[in-house]
PDB file of N, CA and C in Angstrom:
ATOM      1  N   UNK A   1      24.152 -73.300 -19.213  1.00  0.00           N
ATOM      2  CA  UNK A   1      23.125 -72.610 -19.944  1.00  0.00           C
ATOM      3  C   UNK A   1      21.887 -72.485 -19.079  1.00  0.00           C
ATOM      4  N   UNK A   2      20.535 -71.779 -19.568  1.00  0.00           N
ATOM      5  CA  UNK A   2      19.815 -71.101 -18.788  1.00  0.00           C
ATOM      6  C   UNK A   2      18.595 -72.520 -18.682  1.00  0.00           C
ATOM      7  N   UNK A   3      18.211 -73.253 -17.518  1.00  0.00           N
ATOM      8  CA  UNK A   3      17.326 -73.888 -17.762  1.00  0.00           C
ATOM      9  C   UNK A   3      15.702 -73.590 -17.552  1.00  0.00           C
ATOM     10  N   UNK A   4      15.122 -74.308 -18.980  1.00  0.00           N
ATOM     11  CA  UNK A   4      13.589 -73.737 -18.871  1.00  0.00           C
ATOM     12  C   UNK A   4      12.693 -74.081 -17.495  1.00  0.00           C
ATOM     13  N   UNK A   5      12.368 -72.953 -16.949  1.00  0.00           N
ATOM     14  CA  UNK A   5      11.258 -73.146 -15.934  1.00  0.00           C
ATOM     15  C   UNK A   5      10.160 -73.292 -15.910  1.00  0.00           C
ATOM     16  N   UNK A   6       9.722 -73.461 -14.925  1.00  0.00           N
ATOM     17  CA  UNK A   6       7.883 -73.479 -14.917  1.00  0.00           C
ATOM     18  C   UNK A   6       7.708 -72.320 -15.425  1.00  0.00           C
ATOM     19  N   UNK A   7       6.441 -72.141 -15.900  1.00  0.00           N
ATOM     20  CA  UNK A   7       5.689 -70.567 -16.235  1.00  0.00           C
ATOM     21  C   UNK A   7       5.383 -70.109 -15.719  1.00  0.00           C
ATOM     22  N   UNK A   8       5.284 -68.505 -15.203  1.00  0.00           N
ATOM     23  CA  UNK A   8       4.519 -68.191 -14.377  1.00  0.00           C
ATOM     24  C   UNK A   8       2.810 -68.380 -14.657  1.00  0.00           C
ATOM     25  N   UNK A   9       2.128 -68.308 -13.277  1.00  0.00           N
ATOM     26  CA  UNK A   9       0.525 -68.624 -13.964  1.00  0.00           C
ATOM     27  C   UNK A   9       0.364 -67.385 -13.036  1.00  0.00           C
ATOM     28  N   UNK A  10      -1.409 -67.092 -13.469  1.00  0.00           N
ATOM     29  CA  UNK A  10      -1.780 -65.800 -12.735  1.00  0.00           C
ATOM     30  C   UNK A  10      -2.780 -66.653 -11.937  1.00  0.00           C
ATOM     31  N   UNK A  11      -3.662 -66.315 -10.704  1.00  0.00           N
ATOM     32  CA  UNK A  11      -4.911 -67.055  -9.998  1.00  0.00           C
ATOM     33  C   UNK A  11      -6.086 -66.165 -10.368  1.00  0.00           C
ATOM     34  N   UNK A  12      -5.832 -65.215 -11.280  1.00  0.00           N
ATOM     35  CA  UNK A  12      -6.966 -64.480 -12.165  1.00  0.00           C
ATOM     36  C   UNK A  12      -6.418 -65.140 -13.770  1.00  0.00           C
ATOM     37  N   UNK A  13      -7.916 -65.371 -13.649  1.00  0.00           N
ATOM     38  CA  UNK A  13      -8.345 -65.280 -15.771  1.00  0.00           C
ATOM     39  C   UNK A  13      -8.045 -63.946 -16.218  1.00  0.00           C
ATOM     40  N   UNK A  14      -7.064 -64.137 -17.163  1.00  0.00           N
ATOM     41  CA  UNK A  14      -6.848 -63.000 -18.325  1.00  0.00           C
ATOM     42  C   UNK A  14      -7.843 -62.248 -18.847  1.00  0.00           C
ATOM     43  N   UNK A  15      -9.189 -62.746 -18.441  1.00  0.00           N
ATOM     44  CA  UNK A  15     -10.260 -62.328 -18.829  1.00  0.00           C
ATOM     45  C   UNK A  15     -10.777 -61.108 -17.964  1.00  0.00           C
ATOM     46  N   UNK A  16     -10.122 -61.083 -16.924  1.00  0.00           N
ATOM     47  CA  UNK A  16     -10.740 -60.006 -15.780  1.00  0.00           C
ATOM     48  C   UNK A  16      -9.799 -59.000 -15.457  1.00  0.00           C
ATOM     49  N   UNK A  17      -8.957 -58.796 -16.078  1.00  0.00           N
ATOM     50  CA  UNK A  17      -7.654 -57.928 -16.376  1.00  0.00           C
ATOM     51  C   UNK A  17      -8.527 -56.672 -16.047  1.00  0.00           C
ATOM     52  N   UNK A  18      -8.782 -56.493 -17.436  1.00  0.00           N
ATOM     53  CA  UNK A  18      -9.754 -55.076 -17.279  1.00  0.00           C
ATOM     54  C   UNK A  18     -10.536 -54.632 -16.298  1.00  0.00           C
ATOM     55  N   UNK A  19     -11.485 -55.218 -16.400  1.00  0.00           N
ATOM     56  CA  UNK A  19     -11.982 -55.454 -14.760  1.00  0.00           C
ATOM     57  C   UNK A  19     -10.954 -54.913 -13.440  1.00  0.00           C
ATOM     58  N   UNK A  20     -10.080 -55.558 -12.908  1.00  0.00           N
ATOM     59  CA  UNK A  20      -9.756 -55.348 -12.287  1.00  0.00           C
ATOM     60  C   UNK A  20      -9.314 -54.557 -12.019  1.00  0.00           C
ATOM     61  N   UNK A  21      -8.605 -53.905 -13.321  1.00  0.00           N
ATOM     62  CA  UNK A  21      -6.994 -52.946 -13.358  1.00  0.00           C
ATOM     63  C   UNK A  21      -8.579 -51.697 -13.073  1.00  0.00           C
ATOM     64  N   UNK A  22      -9.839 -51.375 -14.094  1.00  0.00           N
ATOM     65  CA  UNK A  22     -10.375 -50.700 -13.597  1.00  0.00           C
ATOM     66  C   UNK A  22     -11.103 -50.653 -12.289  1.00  0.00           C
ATOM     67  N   UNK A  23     -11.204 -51.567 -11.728  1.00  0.00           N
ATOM     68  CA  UNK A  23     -11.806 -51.803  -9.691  1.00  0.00           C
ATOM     69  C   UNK A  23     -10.102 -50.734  -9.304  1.00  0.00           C
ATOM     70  N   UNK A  24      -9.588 -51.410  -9.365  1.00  0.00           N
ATOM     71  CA  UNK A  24      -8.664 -51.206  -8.286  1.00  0.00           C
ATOM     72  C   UNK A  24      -8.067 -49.643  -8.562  1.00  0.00           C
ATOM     73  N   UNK A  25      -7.965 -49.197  -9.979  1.00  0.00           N
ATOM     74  CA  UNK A  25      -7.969 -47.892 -10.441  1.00  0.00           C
ATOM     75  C   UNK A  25      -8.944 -46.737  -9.668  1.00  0.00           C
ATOM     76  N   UNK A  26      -9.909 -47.195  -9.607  1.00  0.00           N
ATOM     77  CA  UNK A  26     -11.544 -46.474  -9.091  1.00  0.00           C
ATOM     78  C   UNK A  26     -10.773 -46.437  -7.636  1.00  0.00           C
ATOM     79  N   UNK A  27     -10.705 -47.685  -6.833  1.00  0.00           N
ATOM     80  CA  UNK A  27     -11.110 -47.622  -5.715  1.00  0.00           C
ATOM     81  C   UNK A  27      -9.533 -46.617  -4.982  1.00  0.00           C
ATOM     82  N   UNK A  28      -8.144 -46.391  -6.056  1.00  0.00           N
ATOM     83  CA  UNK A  28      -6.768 -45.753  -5.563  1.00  0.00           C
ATOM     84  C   UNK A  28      -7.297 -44.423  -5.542  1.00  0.00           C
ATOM     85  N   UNK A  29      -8.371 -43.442  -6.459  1.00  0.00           N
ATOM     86  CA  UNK A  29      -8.322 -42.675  -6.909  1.00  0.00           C
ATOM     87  C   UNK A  29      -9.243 -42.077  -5.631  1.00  0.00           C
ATOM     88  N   UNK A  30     -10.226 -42.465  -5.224  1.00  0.00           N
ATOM     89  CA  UNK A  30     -11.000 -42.694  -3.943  1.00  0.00           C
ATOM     90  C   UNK A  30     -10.495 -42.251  -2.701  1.00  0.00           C
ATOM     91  N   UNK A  31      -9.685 -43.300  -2.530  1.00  0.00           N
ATOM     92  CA  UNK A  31      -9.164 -43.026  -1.334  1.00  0.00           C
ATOM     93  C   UNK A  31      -8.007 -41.947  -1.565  1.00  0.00           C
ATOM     94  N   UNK A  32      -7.671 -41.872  -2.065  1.00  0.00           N
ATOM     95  CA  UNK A  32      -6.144 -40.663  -2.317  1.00  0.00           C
ATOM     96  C   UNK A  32      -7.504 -39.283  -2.233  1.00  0.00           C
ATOM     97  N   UNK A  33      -8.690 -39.384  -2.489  1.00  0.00           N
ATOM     98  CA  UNK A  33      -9.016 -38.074  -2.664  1.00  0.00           C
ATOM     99  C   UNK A  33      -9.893 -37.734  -1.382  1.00  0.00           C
ATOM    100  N   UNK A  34     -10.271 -38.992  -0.895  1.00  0.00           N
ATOM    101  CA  UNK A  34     -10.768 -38.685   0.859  1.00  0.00           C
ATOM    102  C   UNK A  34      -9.960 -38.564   1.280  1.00  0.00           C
ATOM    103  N   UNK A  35      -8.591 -38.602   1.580  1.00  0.00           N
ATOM    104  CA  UNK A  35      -7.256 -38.745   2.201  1.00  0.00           C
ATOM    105  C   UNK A  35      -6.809 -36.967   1.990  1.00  0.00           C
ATOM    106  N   UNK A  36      -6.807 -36.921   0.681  1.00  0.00           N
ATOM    107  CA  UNK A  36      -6.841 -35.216   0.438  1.00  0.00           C
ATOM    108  C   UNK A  36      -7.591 -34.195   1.164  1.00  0.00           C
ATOM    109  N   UNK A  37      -8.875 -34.628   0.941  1.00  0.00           N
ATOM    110  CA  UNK A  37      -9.976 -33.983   1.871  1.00  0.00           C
ATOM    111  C   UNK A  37      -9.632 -33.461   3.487  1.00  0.00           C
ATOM    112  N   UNK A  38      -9.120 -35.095   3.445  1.00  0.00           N
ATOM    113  CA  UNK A  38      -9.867 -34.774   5.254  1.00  0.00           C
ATOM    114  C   UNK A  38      -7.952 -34.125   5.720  1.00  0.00           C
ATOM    115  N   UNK A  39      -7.151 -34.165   4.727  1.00  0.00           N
ATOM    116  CA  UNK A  39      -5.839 -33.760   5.506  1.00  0.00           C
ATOM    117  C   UNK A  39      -5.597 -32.321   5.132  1.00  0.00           C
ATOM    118  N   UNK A  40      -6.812 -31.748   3.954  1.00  0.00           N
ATOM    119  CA  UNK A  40      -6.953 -30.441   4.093  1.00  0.00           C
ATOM    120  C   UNK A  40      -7.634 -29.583   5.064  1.00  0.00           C
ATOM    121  N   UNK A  41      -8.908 -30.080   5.677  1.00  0.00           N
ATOM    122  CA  UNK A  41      -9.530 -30.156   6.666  1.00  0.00           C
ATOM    123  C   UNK A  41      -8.883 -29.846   7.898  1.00  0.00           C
ATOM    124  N   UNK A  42      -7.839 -30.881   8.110  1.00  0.00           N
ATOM    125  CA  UNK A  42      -7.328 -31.116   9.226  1.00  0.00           C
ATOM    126  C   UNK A  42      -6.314 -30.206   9.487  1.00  0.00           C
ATOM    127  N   UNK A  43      -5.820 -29.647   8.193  1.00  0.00           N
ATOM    128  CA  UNK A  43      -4.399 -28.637   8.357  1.00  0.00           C
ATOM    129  C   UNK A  43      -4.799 -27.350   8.314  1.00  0.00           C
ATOM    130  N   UNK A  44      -5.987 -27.165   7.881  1.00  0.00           N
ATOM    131  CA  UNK A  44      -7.040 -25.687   8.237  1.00  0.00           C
ATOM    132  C   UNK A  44      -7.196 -25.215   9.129  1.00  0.00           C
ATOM    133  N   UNK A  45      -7.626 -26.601  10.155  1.00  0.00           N
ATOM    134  CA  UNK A  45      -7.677 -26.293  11.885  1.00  0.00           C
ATOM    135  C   UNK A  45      -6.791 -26.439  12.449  1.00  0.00           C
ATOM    136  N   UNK A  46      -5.370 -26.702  11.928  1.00  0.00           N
ATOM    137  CA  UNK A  46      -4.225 -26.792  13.124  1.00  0.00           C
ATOM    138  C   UNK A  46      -4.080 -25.147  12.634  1.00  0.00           C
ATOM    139  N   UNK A  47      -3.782 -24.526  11.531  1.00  0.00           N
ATOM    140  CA  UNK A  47      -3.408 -23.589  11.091  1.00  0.00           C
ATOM    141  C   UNK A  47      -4.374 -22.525  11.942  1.00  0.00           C
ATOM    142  N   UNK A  48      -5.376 -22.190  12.152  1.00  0.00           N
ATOM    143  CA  UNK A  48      -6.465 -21.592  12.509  1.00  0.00           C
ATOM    144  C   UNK A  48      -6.160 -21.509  14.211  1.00  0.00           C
ATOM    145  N   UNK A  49      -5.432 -22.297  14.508  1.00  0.00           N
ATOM    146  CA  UNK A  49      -5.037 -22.399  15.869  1.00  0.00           C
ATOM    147  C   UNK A  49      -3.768 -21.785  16.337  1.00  0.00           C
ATOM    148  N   UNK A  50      -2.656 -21.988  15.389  1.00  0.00           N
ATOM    149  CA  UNK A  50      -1.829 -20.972  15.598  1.00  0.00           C
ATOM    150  C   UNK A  50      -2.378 -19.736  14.661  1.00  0.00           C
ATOM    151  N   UNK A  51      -2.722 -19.319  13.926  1.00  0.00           N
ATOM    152  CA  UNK A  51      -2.864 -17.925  12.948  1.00  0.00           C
ATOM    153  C   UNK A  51      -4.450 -17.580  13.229  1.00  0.00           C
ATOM    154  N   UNK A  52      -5.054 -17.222  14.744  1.00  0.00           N
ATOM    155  CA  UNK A  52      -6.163 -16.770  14.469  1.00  0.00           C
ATOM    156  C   UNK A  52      -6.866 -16.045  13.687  1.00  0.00           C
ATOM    157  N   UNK A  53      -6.103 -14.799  13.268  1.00  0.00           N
ATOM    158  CA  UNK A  53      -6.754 -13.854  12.447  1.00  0.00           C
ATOM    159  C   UNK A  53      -6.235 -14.164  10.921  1.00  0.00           C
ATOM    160  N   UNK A  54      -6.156 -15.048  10.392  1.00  0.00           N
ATOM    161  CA  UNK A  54      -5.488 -15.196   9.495  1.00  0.00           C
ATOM    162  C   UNK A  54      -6.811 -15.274   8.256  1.00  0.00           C
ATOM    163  N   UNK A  55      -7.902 -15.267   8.653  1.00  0.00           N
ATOM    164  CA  UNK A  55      -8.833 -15.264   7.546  1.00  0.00           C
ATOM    165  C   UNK A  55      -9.089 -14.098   6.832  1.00  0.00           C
ATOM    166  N   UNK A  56      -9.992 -14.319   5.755  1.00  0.00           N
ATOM    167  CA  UNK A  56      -9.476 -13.007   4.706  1.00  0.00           C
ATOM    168  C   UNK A  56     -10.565 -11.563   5.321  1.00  0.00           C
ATOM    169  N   UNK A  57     -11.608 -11.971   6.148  1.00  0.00           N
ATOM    170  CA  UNK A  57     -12.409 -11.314   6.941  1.00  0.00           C
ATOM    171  C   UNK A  57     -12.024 -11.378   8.646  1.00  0.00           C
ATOM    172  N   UNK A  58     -12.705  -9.854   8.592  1.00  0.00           N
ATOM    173  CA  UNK A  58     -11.690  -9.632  10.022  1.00  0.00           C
ATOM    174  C   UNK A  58     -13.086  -8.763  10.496  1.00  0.00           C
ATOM    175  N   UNK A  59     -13.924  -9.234  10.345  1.00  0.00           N
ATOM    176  CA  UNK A  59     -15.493  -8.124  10.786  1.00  0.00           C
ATOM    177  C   UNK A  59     -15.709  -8.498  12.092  1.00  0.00           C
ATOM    178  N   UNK A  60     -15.249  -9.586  12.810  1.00  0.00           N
ATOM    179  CA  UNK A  60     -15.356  -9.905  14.094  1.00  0.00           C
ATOM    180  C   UNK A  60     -14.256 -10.005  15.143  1.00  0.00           C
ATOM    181  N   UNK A  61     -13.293  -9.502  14.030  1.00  0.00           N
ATOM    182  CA  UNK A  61     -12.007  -9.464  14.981  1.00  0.00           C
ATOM    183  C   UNK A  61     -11.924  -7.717  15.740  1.00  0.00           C
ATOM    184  N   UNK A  62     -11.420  -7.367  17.143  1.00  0.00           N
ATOM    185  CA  UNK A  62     -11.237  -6.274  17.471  1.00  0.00           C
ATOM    186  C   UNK A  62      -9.874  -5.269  17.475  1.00  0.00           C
ATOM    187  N   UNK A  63      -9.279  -6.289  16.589  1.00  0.00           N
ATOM    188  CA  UNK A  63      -7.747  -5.789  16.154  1.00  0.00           C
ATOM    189  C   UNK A  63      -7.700  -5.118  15.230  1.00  0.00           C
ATOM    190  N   UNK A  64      -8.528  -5.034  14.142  1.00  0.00           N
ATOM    191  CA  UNK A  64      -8.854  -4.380  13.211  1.00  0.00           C
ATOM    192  C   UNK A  64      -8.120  -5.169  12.368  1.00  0.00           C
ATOM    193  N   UNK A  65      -8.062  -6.146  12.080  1.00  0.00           N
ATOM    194  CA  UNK A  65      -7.287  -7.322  11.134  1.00  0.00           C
ATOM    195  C   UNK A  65      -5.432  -6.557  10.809  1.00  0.00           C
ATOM    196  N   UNK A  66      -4.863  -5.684  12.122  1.00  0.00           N
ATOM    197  CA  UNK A  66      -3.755  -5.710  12.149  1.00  0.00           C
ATOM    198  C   UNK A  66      -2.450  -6.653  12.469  1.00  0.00           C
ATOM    199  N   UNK A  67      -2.803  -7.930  12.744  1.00  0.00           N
ATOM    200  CA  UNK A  67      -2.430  -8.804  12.981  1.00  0.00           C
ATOM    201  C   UNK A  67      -1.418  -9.581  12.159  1.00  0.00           C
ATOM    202  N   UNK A  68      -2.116  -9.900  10.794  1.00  0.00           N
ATOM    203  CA  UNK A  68      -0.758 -10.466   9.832  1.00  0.00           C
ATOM    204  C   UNK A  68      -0.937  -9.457   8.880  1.00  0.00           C
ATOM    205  N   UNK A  69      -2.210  -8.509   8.626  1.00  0.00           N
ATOM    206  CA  UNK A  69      -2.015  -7.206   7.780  1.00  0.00           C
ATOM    207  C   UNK A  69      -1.123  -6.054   8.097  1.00  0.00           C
ATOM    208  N   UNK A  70      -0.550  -5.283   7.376  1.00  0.00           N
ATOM    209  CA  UNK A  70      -0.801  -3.584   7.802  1.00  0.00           C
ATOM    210  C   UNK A  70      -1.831  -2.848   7.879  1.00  0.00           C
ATOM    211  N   UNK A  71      -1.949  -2.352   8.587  1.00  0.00           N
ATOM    212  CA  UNK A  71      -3.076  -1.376   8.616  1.00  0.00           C
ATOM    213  C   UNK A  71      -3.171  -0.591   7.870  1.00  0.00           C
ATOM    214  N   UNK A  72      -4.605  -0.141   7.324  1.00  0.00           N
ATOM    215  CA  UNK A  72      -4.717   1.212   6.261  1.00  0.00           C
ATOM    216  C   UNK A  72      -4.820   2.354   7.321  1.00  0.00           C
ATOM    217  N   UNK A  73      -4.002   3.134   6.670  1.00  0.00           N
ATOM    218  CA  UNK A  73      -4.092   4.417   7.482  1.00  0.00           C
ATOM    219  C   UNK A  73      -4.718   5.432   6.840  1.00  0.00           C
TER     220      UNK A  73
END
């Protein structure tokens, strides 16, 4: 048969549950959204490097933004 064990114990008071579950909630939500940021950032400029003309303005380009457009004729 199954013998009774020790209990588990926690090294936090039950009292700081909340607390915590909200710290550590705050601080996942944080970083997942600087992490978002800067890897949108970052994939803008790799993209921008292969797809020069790829922006939705082409007033400085001398291709006439024929590049990933068709041209209006």
């Amino acid at each position: 048969m199954a013998q009774s064990g020790k209990p588990i114990t926690s090294p936090v008071p039950e009292a700081w549950y909340p607390t915590l579950a909200f710290s550590m909630l705050s601080i996942g939500l944080l970083f997942a959204a600087i992490v978002s940021i800067s890897t949108k950032s970052i994939t803008k400029q790799r993209l921008s490097t292969f797809f020069p003309h790829s922006s939705s303005t082409h007033n400085d380009c001398k291709c006439g933004g024929t590049f990933l457009l068709k041209s209006k004729a």
